[in-house]
N, C-alpha and C. Protein backbone atom coordinates (compact mmCIF):
# COMPACT_ATOMS: atom_id res chain seq x y z
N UNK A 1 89.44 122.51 102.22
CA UNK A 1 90.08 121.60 103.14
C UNK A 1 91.49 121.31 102.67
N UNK A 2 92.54 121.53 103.62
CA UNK A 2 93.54 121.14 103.41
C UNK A 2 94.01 119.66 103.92
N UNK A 3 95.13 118.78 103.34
CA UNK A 3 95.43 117.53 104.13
C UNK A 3 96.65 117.49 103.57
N UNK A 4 97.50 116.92 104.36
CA UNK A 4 99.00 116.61 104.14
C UNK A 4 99.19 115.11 104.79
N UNK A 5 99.56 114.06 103.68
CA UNK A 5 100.52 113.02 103.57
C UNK A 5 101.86 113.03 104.12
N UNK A 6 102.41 111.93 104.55
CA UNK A 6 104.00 112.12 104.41
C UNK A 6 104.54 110.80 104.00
N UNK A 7 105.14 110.20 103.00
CA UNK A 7 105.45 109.19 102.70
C UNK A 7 106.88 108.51 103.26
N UNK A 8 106.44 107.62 104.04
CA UNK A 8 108.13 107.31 104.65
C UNK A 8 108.68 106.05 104.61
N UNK A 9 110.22 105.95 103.98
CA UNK A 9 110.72 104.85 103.38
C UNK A 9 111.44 104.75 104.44
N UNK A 10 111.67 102.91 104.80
CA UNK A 10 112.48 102.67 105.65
C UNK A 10 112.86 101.27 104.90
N UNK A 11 114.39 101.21 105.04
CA UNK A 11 115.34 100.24 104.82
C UNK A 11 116.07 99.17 105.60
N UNK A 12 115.87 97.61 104.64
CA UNK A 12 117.27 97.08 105.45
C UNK A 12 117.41 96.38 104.41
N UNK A 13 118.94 96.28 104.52
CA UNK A 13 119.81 95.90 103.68
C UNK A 13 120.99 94.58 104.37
N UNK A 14 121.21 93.70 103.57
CA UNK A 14 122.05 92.56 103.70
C UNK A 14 123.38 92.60 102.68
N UNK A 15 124.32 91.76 102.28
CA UNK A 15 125.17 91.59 101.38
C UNK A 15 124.71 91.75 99.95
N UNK A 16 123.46 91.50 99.93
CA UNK A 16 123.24 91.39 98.23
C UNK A 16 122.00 92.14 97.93
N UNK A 17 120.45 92.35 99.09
CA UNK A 17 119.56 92.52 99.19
C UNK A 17 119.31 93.60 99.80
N UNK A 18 118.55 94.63 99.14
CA UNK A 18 117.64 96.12 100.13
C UNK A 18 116.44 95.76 100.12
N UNK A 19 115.64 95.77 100.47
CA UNK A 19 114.06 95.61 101.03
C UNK A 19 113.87 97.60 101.44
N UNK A 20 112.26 98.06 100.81
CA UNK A 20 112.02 98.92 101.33
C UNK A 20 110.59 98.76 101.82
N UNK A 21 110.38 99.63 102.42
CA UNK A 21 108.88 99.82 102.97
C UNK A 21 108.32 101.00 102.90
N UNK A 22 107.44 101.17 101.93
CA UNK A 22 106.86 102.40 101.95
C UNK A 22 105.28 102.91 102.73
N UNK A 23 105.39 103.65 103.82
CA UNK A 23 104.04 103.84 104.13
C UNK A 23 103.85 105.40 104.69
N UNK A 24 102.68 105.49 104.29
CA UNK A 24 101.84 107.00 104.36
C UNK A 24 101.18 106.77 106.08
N UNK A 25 102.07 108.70 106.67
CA UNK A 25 101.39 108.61 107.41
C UNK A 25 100.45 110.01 107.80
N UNK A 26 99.89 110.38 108.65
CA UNK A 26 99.50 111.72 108.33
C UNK A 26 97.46 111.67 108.50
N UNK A 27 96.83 113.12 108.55
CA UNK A 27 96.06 112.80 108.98
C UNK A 27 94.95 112.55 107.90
N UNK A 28 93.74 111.64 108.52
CA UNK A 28 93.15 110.33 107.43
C UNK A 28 94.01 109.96 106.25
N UNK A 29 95.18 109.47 106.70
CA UNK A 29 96.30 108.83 105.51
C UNK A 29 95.58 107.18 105.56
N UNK A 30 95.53 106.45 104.55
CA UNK A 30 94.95 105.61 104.52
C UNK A 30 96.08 104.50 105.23
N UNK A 31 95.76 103.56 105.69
CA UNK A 31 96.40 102.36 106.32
C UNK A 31 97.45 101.66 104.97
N UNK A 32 97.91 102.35 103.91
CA UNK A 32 98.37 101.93 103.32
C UNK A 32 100.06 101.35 103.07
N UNK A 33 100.57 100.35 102.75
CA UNK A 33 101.86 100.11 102.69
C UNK A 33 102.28 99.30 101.52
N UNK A 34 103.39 99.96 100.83
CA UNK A 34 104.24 99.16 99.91
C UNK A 34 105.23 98.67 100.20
N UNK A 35 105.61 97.77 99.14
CA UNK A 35 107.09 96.64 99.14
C UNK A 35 107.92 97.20 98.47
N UNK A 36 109.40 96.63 98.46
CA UNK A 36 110.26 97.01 97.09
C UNK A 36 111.38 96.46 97.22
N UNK A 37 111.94 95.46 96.68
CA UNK A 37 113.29 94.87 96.92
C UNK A 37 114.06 94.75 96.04
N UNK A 38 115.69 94.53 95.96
CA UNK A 38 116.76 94.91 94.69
C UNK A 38 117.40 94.31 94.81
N UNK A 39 118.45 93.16 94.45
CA UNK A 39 118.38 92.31 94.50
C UNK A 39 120.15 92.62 93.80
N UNK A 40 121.69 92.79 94.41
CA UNK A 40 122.79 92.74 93.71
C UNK A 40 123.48 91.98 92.77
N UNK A 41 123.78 91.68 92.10
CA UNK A 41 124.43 90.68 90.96
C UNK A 41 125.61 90.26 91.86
N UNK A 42 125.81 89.34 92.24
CA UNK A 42 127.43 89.00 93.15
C UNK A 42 128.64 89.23 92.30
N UNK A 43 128.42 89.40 90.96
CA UNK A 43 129.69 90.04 90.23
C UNK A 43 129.87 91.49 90.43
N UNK A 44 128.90 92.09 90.91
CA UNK A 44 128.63 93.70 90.98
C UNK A 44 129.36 94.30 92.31
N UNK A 45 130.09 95.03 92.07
CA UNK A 45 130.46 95.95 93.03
C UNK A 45 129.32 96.13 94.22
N UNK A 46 129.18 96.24 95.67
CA UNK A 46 128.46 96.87 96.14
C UNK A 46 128.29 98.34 95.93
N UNK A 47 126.93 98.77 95.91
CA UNK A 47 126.62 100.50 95.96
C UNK A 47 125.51 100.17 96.61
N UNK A 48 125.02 100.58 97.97
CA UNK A 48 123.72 100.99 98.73
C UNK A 48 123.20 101.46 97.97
N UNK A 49 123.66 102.81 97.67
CA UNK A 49 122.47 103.76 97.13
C UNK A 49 121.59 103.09 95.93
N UNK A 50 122.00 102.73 94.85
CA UNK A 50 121.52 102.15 93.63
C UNK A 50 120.77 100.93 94.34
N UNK A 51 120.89 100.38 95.20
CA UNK A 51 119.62 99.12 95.63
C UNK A 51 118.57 99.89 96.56
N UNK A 52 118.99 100.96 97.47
CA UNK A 52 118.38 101.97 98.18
C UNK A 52 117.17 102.44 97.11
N UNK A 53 117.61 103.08 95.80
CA UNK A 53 116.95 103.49 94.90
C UNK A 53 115.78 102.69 94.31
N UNK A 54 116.15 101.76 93.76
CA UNK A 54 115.50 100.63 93.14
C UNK A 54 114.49 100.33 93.85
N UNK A 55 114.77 99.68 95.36
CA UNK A 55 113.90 99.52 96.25
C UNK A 55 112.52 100.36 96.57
N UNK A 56 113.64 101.30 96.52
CA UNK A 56 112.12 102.56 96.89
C UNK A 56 111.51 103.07 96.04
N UNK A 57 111.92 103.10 94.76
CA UNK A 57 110.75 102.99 93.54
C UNK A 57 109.94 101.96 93.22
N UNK A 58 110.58 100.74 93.38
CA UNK A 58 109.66 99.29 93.47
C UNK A 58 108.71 99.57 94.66
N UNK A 59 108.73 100.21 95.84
CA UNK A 59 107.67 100.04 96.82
C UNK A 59 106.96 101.11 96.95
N UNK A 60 107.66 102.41 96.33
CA UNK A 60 106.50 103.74 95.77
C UNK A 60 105.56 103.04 95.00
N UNK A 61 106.11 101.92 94.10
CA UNK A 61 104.93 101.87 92.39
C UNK A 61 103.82 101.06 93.29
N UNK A 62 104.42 99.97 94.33
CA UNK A 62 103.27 99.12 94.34
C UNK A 62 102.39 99.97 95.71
N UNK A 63 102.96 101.00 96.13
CA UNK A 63 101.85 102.30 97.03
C UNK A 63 100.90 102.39 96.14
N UNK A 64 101.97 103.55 95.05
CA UNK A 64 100.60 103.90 93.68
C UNK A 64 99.73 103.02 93.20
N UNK A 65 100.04 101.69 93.22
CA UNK A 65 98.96 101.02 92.70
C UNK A 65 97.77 100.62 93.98
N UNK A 66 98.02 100.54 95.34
CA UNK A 66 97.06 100.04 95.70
C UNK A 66 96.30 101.30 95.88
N UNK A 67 97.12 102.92 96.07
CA UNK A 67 96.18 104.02 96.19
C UNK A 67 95.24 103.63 95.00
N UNK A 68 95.58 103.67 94.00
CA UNK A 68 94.94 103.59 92.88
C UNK A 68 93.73 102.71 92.94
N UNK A 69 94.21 101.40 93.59
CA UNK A 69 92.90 100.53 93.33
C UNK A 69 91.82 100.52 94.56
N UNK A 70 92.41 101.21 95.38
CA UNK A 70 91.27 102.23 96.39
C UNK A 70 90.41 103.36 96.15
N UNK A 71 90.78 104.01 95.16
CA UNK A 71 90.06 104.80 94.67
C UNK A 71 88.81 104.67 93.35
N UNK A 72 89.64 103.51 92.74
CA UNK A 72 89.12 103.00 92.33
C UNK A 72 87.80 102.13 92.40
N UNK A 73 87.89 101.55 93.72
CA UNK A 73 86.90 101.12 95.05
C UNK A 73 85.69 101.81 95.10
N UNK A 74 86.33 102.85 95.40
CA UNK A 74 85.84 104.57 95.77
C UNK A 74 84.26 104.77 94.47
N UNK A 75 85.25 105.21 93.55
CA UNK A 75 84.61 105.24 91.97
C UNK A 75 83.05 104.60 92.15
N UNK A 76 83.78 103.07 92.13
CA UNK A 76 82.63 102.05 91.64
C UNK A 76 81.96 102.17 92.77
N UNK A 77 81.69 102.05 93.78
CA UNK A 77 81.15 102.66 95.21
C UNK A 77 80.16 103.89 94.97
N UNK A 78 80.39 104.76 94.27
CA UNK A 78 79.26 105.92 94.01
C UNK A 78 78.68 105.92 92.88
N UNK A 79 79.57 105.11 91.41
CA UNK A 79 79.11 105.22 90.20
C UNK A 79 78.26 104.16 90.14
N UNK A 80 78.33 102.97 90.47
CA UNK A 80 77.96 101.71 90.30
C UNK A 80 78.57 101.16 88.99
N UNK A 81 79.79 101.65 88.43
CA UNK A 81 79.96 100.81 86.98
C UNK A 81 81.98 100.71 87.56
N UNK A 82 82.19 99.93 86.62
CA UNK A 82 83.89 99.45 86.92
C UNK A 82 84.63 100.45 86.42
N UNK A 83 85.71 100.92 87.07
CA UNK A 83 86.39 102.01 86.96
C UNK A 83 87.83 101.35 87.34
N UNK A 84 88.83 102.23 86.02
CA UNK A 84 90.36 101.62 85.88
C UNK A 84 91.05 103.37 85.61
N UNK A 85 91.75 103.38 86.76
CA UNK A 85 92.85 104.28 86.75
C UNK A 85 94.39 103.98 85.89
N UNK A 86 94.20 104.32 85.14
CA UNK A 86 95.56 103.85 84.19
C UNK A 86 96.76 104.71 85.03
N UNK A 87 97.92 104.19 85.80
CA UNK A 87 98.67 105.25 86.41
C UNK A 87 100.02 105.08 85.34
């Protein structure tokens, strides 16, 4: 069996703040969605990209973690004992 994911980040951005949103879509992609926000120093030059960045690794990690603690779900669901995915 094959299956393909597609993970898609979408942005908005203010004077100081990027917010991302990360969510999987695709077929039986789980209902899943992450956060991720970056937050500029007001002494700091603006750069999008570098809060763009930040953002979307902050809301990839907290994807990975809830995949993680779904599967994890998963685990204890067939094993009957507690199961920890170290990512």
């Amino acid at each position: 069996m094959q299956n393909h994911w597609v993970v898609d980040l979408n942005f908005e951005e203010d004077e100081s703040r990027t917010t991302c949103t990360a969510s999987l879509s695709g077929f039986s992609a789980p209902g899943a969605e992450g956060k991720g926000m970056a937050r500029r120093n007001p002494v700091d030059a603006g750069d999008s990209v570098i809060g763009e960045e930040l953002a979307a690794a902050r809301a990839c990690h907290d994807l990975a973690h809830q995949l993680a603690g779904r599967a994890e779900t998963g685990i204890e669901s067939h094993t009957h004992n507690p199961a920890h995915l170290p990512l």
